[in-house]
Protein backbone atom coordinates (compact mmCIF):
# COMPACT_ATOMS: atom_id res chain seq x y z
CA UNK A 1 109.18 103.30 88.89
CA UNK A 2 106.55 102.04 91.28
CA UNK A 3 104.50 105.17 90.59
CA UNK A 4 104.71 104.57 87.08
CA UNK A 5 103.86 101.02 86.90
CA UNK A 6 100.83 101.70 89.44
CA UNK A 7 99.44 104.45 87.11
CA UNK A 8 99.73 101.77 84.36
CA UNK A 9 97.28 99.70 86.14
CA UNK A 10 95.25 102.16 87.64
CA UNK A 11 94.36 103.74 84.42
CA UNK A 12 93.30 100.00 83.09
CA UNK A 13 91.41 99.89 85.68
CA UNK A 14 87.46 100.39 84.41
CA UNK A 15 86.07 101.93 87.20
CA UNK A 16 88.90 103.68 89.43
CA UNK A 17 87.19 105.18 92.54
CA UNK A 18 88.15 109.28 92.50
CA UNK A 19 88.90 109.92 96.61
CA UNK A 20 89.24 113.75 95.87
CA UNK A 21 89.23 115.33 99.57
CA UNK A 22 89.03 112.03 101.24
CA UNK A 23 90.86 110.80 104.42
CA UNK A 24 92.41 107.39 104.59
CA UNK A 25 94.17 106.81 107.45
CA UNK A 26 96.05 103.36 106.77
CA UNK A 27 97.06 101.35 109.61
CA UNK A 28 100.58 99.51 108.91
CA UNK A 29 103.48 98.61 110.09
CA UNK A 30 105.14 97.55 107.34
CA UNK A 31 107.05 99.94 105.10
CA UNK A 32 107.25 98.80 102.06
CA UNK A 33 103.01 98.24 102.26
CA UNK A 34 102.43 101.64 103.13
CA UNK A 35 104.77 103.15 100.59
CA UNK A 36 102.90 100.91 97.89
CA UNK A 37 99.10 101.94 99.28
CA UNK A 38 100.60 105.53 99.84
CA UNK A 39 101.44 105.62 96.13
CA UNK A 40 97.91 103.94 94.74
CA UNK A 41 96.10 106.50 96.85
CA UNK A 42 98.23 109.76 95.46
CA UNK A 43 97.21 108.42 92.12
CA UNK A 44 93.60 108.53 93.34
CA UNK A 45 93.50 112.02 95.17
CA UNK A 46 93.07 109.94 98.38
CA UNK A 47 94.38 112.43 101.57
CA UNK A 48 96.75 109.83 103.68
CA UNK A 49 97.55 109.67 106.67
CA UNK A 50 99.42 106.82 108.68
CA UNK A 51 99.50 104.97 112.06
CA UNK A 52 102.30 102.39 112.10
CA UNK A 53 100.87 100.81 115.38
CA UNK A 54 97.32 100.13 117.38
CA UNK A 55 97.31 103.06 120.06
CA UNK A 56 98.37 105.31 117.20
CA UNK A 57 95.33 104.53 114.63
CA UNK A 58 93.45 104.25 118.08
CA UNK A 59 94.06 107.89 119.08
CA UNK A 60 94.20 109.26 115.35
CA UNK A 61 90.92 107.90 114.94
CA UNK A 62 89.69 109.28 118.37
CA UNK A 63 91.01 113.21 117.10
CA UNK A 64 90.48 113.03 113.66
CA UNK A 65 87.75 112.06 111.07
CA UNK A 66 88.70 109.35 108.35
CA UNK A 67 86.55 108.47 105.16
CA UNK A 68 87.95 105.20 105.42
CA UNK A 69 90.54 103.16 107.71
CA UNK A 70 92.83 100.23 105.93
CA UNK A 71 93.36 98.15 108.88
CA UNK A 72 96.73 95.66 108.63
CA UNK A 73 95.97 92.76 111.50
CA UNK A 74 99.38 92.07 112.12
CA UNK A 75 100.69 95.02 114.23
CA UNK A 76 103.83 95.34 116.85
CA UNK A 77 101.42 96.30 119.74
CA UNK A 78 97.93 94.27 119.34
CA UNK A 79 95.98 92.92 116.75
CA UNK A 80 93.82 95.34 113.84
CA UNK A 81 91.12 93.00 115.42
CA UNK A 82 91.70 94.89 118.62
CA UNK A 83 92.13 98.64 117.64
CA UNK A 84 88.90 97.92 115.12
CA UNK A 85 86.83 97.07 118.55
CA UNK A 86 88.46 100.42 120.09
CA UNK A 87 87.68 102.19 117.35
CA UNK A 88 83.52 101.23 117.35
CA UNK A 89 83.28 101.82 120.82
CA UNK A 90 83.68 105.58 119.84
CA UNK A 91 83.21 105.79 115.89
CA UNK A 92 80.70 102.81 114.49
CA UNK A 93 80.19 104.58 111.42
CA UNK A 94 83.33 104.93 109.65
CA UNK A 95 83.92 102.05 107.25
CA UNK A 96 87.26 99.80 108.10
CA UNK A 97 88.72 97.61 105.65
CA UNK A 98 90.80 94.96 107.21
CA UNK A 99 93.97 93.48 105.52
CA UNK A 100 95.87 90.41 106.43
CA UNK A 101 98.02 87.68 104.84
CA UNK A 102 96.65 84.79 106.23
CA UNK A 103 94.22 82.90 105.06
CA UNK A 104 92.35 81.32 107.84
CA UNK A 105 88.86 81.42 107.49
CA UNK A 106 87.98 82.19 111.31
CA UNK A 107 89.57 85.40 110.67
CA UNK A 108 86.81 86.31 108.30
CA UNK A 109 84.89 85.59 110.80
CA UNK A 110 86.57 87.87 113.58
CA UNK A 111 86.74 90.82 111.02
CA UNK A 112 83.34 91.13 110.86
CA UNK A 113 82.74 90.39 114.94
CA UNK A 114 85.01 93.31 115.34
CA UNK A 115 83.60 95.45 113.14
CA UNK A 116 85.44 95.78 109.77
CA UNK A 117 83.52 96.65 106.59
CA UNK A 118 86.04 94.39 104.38
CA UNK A 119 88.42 92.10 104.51
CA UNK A 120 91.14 91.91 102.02
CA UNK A 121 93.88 88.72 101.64
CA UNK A 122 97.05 90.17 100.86
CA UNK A 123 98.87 90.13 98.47
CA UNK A 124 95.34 91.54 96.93
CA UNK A 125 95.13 93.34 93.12
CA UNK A 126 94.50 96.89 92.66
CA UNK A 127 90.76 96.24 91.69
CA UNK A 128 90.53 94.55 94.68
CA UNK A 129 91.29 97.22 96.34
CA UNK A 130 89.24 99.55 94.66
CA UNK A 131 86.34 97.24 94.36
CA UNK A 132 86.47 97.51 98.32
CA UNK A 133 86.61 101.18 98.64
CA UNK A 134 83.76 101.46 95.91
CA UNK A 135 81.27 99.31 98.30
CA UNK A 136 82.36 101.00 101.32
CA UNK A 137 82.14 104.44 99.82
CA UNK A 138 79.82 103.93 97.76
């Protein structure tokens, strides 16, 4: 049902971004977040893969290359903050798009001191989304 009602919206969506052979690693904890990212990015073509802590997306990042990195900020182990640091010390090109449900404006201000690309307020819309991925991605 998900699937179905995230097609829906997807193909309202004027300009859905086509991520054919791309590789998102998502960063998240949560379950129920990554099942609903996991199923916008099938609909997409996007190539998933998933850390569910900091020293996971940390050494996925280190052995693997990823188009694009959704960062949660909230993890069990550290902050997204933290593991987006890690990461630029080794990769300062790939584009990370931070996510987090508060909404204090200083952490706009540390997402972009630690190197994210984005920074998305959850609970954020689809086009949101996609409007993020466009700009990163071009």
């Amino acid at each position: 049902m998900i699937e179905l009602v995230l097609y829906q919206k997807i193909a309202l969506m004027p300009e859905t971004i086509d991520l054919t052979d791309k590789n998102i690693l998502i960063v998240e904890d949560d379950e129920m977040n990554f099942i609903y990212l996991s199923q916008i990015f099938k609909l997409i073509h996007g190539n998933i893969f998933r850390a569910k802590n900091g020293n996971t997306a940390i050494e996925m990042a280190q052995n693997n290359a990823y188009d694009v990195i959704l960062m949660d900020i909230q993890l069990p182990d550290t902050t997204g903050f933290e593991v987006t640091r890690k990461i630029r010390k080794f990769n300062n090109s790939v584009p990370i798009i931070a996510q987090t449900a508060a909404r204090n404006p200083d952490e706009t201000d540390e997402a972009i001191e630690a190197g994210c690309s984005e920074l998305l307020i959850k609970p954020y819309k689809i086009n949101d989304l996609s409007e993020a991925l466009h700009r990163v991605l071009g």
